[in-house]
C-alpha atoms as a PDB file:
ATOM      1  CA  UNK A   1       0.000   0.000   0.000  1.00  0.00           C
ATOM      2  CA  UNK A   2       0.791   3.482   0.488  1.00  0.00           C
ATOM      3  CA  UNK A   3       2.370   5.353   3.227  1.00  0.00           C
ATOM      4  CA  UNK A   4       2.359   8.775   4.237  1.00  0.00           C
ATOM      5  CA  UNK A   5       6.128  10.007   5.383  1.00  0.00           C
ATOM      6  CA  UNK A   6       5.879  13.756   6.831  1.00  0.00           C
ATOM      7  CA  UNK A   7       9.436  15.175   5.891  1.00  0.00           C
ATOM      8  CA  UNK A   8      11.248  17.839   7.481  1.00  0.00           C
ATOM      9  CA  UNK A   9      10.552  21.454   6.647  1.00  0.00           C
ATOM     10  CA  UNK A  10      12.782  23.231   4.770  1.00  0.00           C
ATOM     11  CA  UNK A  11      14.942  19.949   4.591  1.00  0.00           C
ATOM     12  CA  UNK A  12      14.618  19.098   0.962  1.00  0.00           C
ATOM     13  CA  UNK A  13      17.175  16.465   1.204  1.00  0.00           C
ATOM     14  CA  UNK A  14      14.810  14.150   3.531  1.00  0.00           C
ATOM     15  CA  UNK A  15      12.261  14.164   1.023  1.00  0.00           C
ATOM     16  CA  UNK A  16      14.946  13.371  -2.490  1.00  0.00           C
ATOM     17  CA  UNK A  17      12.574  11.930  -4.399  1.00  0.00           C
ATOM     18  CA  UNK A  18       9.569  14.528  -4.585  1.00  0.00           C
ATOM     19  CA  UNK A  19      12.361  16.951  -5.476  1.00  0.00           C
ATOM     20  CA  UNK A  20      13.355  14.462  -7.894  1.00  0.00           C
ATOM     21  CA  UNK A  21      10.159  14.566  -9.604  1.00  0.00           C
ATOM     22  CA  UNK A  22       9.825  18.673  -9.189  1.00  0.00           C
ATOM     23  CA  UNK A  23      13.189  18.740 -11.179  1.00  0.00           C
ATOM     24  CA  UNK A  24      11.424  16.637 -14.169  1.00  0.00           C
ATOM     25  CA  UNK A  25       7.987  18.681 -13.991  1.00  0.00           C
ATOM     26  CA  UNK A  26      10.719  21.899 -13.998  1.00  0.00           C
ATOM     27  CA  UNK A  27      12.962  20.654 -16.864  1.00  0.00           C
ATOM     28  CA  UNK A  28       9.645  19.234 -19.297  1.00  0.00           C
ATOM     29  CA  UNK A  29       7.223  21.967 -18.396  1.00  0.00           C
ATOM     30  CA  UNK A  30       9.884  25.073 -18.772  1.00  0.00           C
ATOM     31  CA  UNK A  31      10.377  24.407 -22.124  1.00  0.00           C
ATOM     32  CA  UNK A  32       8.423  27.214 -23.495  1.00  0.00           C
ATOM     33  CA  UNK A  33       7.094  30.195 -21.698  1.00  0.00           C
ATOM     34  CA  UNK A  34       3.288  30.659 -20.317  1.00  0.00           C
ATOM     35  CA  UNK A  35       1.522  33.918 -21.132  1.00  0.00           C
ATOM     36  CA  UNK A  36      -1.621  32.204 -19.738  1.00  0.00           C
ATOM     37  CA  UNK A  37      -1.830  30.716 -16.662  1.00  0.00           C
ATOM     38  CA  UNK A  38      -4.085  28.276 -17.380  1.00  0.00           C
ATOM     39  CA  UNK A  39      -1.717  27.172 -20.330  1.00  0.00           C
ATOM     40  CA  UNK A  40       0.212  26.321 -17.243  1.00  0.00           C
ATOM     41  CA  UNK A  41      -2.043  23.908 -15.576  1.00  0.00           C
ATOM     42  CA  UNK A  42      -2.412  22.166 -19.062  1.00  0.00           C
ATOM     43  CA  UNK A  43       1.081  21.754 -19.298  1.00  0.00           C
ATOM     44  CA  UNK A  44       1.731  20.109 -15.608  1.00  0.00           C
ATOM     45  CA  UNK A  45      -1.720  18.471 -16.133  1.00  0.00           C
ATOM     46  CA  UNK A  46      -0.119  16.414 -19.338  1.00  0.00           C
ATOM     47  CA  UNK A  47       2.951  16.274 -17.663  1.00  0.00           C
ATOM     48  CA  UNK A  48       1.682  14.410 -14.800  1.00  0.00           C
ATOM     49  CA  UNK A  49      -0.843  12.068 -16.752  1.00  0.00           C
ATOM     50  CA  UNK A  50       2.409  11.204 -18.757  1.00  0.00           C
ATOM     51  CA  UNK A  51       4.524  10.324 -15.904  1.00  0.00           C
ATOM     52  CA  UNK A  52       1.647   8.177 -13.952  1.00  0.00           C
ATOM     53  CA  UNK A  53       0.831   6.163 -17.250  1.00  0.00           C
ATOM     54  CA  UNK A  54       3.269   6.294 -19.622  1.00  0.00           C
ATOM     55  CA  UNK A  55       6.244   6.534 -19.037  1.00  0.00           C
ATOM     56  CA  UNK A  56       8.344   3.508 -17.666  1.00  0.00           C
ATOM     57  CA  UNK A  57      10.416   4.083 -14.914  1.00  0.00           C
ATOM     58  CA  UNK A  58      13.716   2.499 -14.408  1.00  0.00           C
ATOM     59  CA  UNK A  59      13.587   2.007 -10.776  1.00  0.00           C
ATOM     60  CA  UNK A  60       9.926   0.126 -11.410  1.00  0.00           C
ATOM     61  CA  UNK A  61      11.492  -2.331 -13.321  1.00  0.00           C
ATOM     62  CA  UNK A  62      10.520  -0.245 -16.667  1.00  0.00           C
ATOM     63  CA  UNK A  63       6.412  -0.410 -15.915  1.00  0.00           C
ATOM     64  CA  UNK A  64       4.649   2.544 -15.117  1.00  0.00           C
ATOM     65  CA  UNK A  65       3.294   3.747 -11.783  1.00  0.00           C
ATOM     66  CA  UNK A  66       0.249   2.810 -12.509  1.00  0.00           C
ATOM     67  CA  UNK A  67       1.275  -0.456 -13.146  1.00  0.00           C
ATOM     68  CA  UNK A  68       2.348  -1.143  -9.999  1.00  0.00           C
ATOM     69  CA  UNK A  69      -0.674   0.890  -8.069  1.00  0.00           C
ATOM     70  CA  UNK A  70      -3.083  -1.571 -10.403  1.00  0.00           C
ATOM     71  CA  UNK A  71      -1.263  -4.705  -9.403  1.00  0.00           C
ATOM     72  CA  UNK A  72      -0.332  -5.632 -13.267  1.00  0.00           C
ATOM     73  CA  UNK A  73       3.943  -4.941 -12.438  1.00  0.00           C
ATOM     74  CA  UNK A  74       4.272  -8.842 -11.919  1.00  0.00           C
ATOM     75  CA  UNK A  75       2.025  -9.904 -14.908  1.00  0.00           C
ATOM     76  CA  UNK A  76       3.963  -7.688 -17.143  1.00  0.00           C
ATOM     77  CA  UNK A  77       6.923  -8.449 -16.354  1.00  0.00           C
ATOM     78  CA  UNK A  78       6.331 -12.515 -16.564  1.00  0.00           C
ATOM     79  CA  UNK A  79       4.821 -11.324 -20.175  1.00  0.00           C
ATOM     80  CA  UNK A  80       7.769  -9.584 -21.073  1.00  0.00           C
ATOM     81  CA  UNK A  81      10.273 -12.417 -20.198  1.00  0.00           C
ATOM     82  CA  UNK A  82       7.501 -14.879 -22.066  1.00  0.00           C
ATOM     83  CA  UNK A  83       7.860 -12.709 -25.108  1.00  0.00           C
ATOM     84  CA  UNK A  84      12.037 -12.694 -24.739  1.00  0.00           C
ATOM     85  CA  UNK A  85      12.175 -16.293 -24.560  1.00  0.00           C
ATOM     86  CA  UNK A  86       9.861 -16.889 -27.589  1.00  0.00           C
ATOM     87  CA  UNK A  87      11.701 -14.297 -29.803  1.00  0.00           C
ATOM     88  CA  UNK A  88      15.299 -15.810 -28.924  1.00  0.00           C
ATOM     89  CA  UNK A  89      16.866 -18.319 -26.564  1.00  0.00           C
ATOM     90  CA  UNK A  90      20.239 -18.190 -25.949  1.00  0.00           C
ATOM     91  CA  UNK A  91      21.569 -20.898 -28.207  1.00  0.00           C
ATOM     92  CA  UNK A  92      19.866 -18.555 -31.088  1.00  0.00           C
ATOM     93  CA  UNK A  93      21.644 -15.553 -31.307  1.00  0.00           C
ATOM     94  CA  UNK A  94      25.080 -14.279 -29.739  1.00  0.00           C
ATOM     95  CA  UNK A  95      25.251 -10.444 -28.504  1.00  0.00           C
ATOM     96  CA  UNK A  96      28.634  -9.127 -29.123  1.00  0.00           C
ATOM     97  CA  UNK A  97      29.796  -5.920 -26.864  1.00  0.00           C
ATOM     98  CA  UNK A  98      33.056  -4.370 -28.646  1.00  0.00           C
ATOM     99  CA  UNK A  99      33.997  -0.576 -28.823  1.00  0.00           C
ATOM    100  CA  UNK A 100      32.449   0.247 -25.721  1.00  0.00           C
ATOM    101  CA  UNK A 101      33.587   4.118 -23.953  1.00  0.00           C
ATOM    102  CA  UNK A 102      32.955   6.618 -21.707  1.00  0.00           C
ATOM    103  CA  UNK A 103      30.174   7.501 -23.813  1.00  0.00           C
ATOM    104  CA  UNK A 104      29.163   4.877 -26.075  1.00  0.00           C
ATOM    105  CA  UNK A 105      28.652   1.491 -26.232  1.00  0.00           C
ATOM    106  CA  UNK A 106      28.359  -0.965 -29.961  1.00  0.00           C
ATOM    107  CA  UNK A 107      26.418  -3.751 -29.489  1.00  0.00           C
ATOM    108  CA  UNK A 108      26.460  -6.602 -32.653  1.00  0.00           C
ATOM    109  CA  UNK A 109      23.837  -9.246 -32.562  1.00  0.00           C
ATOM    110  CA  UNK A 110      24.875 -12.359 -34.269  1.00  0.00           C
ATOM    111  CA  UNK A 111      21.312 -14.270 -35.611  1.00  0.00           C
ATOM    112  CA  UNK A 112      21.604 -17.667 -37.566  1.00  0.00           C
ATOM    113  CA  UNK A 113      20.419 -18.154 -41.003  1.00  0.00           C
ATOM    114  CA  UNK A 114      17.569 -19.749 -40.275  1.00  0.00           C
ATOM    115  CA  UNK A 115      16.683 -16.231 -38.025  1.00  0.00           C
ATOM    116  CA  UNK A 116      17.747 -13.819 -40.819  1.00  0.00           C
END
């Protein structure tokens, strides 16, 4: 379920990851400028509807929040690896890492003939 944590006033640091979130409302929202103010509330409305139901989220296990809030993390996830293992086993394909950097990484897959 959910808990309610009361953090400390003016102590941003005991409450990281609602700041977390203000810095991605901040950095997608302030993209453009608002004459309107209700232009605004459209903007962090979207925002928010995007980040509760569409976006994955790493720490999640790439589902949404929703997801998880609705109980369907686990059945997606067992989908997901059902889907993986269907598409290629191990013995099918080889993944090659080569190149890889500070900032970039090339990846070859190797399929067989019968794949291609």
């Amino acid at each position: 379920g959910i808990r309610h944590i009361l953090a400390s006033p003016y102590h941003p640091q005991t409450n990281g990851k609602l700041e977390r979130y203000h810095q991605s409302i901040k950095r997608d929202v302030n993209q453009i400028p608002y004459d309107v103010p209700g232009n605004l509330d459209v903007a962090i409305a979207g925002f928010v509807d995007y980040y509760n139901d569409r976006r994955y989220h790493k720490a999640l296990g790439n589902v949404t929040p929703s997801d998880v809030l609705g109980g369907r993390r686990e059945q997606i996830l067992e989908k997901r690896k059902e889907v993986q293992t269907e598409r290629y086993s191990d013995d099918e394909c080889t993944i090659i890492n080569s190149e890889s950097s500070r900032y970039q990484l090339k990846v070859s897959i190797n399929f067989p003939s019968h794949l291609g």
